[in-house]
N, C-alpha and C. Protein backbone atom coordinates (compact mmCIF):
# COMPACT_ATOMS: atom_id res chain seq x y z
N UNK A 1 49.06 26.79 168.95
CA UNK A 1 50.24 26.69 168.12
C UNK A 1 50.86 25.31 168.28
N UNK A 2 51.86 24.55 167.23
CA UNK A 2 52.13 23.63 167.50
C UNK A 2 53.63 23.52 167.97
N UNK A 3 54.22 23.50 168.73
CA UNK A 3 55.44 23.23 169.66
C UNK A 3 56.16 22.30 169.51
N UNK A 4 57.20 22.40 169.56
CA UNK A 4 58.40 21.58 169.44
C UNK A 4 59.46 21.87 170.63
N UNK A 5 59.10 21.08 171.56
CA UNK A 5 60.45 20.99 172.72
C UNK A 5 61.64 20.91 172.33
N UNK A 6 62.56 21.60 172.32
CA UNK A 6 64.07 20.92 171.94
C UNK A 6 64.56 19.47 173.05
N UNK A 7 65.45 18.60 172.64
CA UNK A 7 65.91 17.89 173.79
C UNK A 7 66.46 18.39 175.17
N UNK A 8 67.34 19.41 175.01
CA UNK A 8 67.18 20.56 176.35
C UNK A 8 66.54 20.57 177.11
N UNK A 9 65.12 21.00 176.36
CA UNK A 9 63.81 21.24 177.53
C UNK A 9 63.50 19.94 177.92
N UNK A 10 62.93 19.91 179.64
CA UNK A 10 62.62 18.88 180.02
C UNK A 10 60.90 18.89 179.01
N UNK A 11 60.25 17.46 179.33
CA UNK A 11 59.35 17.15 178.63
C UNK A 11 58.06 17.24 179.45
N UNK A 12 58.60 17.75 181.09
CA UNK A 12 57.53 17.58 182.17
C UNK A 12 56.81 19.36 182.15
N UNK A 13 57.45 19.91 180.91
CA UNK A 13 56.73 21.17 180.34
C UNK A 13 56.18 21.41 179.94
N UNK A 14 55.52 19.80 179.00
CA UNK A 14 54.25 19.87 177.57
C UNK A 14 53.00 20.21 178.84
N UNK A 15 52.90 19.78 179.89
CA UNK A 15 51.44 19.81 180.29
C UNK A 15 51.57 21.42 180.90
N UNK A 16 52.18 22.59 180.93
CA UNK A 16 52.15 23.40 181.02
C UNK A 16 51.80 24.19 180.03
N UNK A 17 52.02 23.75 179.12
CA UNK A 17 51.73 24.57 177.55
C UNK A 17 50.22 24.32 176.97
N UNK A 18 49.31 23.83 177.71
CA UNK A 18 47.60 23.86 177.68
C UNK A 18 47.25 24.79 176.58
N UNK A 19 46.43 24.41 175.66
CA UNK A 19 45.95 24.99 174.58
C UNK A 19 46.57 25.29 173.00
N UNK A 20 47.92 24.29 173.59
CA UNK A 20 49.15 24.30 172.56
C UNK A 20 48.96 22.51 171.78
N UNK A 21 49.47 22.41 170.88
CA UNK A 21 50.14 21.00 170.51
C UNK A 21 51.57 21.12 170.66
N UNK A 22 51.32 20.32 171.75
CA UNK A 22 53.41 20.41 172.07
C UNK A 22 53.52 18.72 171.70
N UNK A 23 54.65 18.58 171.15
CA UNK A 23 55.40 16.88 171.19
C UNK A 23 56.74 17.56 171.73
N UNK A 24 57.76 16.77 172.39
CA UNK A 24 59.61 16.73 172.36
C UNK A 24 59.95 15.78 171.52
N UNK A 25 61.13 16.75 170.79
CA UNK A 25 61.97 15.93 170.34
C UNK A 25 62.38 13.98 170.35
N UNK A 26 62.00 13.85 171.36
CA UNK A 26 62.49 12.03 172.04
C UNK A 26 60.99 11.74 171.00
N UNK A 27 59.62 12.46 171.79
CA UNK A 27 58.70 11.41 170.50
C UNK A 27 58.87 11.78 169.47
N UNK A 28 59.32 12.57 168.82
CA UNK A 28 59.24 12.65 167.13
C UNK A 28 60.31 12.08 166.91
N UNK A 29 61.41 11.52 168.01
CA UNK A 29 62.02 10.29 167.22
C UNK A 29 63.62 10.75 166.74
N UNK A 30 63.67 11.97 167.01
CA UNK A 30 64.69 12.77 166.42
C UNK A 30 65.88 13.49 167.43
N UNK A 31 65.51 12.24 168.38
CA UNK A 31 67.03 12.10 169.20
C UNK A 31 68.20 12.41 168.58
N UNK A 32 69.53 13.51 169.06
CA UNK A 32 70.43 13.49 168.66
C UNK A 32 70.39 14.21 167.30
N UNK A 33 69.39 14.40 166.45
CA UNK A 33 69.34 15.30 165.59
C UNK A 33 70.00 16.97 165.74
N UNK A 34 70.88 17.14 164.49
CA UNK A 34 70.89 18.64 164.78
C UNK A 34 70.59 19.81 164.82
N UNK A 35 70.81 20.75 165.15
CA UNK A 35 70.43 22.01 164.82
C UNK A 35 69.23 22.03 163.66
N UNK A 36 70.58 22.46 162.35
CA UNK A 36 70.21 22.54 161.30
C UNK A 36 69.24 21.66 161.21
N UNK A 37 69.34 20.54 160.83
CA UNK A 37 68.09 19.27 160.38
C UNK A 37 67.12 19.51 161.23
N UNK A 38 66.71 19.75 162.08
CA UNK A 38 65.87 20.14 163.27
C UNK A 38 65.10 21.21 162.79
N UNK A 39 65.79 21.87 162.59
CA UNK A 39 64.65 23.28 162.39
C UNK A 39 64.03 22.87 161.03
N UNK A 40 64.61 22.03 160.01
CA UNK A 40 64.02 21.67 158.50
C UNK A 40 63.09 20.23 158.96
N UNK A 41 63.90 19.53 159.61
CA UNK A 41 61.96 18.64 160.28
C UNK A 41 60.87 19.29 160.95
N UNK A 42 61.53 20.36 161.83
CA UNK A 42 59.89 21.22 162.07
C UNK A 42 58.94 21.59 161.20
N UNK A 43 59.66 22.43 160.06
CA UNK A 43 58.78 22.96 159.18
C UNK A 43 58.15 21.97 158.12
N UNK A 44 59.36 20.63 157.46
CA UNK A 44 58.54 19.93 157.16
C UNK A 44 57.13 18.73 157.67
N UNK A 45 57.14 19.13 159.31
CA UNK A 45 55.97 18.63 160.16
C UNK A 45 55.15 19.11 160.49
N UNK A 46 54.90 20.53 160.25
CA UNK A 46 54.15 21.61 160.64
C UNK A 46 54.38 22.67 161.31
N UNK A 47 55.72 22.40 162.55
CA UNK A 47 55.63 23.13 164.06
C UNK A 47 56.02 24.59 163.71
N UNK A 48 55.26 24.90 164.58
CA UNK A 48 55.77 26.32 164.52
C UNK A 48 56.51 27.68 165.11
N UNK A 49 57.11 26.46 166.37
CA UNK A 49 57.79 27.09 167.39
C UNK A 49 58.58 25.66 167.48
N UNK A 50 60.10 26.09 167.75
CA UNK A 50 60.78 25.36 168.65
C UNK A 50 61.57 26.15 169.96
N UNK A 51 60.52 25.26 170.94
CA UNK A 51 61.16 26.06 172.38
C UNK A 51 62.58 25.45 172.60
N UNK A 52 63.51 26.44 173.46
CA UNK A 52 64.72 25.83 173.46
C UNK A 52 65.21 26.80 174.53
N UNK A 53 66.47 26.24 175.49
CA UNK A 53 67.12 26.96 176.00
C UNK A 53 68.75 26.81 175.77
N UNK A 54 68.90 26.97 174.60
CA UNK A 54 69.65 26.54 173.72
C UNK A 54 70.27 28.23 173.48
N UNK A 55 71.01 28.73 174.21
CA UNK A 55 71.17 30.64 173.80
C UNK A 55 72.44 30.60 172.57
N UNK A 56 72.70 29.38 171.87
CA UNK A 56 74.12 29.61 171.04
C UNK A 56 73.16 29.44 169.61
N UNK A 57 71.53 28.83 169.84
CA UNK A 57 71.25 28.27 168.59
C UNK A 57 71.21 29.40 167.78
N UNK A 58 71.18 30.77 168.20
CA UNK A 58 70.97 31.40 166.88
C UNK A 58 71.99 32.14 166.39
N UNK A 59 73.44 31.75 166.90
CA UNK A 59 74.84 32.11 166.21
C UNK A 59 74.80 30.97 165.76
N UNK A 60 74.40 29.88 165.85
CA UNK A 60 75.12 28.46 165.33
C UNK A 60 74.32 28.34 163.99
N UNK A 61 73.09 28.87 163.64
CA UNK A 61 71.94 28.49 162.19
C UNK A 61 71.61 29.58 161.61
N UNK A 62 71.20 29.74 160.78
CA UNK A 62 70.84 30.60 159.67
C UNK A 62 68.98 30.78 159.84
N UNK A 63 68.99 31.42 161.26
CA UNK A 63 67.08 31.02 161.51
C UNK A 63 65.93 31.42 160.24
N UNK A 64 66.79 32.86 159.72
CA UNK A 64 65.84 33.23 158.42
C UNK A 64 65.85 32.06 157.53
N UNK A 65 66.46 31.57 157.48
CA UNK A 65 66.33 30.32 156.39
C UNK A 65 64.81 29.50 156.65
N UNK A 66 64.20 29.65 157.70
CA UNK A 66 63.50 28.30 158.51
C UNK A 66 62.65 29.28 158.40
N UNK A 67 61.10 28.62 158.07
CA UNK A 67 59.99 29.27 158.42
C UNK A 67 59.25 28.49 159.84
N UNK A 68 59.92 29.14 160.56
CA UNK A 68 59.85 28.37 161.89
C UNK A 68 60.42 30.05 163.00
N UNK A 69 59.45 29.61 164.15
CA UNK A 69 60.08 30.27 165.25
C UNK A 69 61.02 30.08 166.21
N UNK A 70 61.99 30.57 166.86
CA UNK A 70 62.85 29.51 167.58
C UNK A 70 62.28 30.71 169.14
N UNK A 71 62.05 29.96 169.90
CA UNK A 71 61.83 30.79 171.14
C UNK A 71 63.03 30.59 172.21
N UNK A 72 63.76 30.95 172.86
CA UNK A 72 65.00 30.61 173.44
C UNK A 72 64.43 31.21 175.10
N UNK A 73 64.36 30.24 176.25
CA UNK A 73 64.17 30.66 177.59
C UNK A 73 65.43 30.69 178.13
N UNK A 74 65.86 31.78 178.61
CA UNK A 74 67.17 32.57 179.31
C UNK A 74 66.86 31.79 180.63
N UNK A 75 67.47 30.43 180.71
CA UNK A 75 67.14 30.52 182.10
C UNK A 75 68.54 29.19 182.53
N UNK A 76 69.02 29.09 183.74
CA UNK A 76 70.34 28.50 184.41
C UNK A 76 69.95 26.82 184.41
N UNK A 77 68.83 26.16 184.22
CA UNK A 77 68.67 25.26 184.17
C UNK A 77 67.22 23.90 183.36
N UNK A 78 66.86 23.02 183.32
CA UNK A 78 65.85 22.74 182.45
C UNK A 78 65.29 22.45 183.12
N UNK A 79 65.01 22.57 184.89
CA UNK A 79 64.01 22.27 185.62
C UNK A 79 62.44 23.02 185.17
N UNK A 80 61.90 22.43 185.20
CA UNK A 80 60.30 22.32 185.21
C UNK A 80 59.51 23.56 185.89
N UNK A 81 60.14 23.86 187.45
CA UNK A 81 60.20 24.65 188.12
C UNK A 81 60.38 25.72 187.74
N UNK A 82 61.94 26.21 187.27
CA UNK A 82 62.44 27.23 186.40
C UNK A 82 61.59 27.75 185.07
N UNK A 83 61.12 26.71 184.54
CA UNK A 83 61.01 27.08 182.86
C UNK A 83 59.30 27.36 182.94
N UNK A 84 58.67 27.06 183.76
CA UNK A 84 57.43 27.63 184.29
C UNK A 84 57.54 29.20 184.62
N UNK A 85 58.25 29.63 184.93
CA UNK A 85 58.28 31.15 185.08
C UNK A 85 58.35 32.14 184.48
N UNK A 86 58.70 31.13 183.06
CA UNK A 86 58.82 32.00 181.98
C UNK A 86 57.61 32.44 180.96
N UNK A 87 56.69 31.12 181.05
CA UNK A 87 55.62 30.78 180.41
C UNK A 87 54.66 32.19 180.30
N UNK A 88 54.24 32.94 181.51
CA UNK A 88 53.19 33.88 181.34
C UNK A 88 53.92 35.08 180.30
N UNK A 89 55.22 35.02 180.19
CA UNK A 89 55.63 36.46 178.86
C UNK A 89 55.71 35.48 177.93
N UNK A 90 56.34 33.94 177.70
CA UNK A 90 56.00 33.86 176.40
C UNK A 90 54.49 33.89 175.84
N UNK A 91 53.47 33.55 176.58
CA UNK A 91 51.89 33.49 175.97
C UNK A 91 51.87 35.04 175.59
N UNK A 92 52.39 35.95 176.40
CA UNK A 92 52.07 37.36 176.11
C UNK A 92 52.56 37.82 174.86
N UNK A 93 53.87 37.29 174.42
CA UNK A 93 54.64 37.47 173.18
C UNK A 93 53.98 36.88 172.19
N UNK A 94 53.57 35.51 172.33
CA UNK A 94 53.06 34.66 171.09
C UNK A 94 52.68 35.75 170.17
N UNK A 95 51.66 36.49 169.90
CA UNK A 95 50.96 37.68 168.88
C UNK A 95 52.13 38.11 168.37
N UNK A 96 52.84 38.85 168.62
CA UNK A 96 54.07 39.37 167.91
C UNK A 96 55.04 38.57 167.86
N UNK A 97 55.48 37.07 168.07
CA UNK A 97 56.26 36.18 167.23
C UNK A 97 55.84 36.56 166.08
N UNK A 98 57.16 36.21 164.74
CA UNK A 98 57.45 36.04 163.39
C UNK A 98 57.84 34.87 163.27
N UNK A 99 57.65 34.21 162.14
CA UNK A 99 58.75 32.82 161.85
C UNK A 99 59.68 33.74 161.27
N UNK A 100 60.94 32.24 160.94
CA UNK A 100 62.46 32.86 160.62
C UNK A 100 62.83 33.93 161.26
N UNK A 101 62.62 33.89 162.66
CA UNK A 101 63.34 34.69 163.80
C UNK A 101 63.40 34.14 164.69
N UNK A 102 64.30 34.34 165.79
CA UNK A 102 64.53 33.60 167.07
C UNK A 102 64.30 35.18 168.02
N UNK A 103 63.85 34.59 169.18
CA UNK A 103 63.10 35.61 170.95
C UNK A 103 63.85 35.20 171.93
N UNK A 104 64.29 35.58 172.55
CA UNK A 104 64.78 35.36 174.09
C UNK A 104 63.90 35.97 175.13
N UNK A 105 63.25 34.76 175.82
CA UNK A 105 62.75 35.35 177.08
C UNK A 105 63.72 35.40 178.30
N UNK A 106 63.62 36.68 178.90
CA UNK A 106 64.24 36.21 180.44
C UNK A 106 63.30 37.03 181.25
N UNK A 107 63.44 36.55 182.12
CA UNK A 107 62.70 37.02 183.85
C UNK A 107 63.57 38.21 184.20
């Protein structure tokens, strides 16, 4: 699948995501970009997930609008450490992701 880090997530997460196309946000350039515009550059780039630990993004956007997934990791910080723990239920979830819905993983 192709991935989209939010700025949130640290970036020392793409090499955890093996078998994925992950970029962050910083290389696609789209520093400081928002919400909204964010989820409409994903889809006009391809991605098909944006990971995030971002838990307000889906009171703050209209996700059905976006043919895009928003995956949200429930977790206290963007360490590397942390956001690794989450990884073995999101691979388990991937199959039953939808686009234009947002998931919350927590541990």
């Amino acid at each position: 699948m192709k991935i989209l880090l939010d700025e949130c997530v640290t970036k020392h997460l793409k090499p955890h995501l093996a078998g994925h196309e992950v970029a962050t946000v910083r290389e696609m350039g789209w520093s400081g970009v928002k919400n909204g515009n964010l989820m409409k550059l994903c889809v006009e780039n391809g991605f098909e997930i944006l990971l995030t630990i971002d838990k307000n993004i889906r009171h703050q956007q209209s996700i059905d609008r976006y043919s895009i997934i928003i995956v949200i990791l429930n977790c206290y910080s963007s360490k590397v450490e942390e956001l690794i723990e989450f990884l073995p239920e999101f691979e388990a979830q991937l199959p039953v992701f939808q686009k234009q819905n947002a998931y919350e993983i927590s541990r």
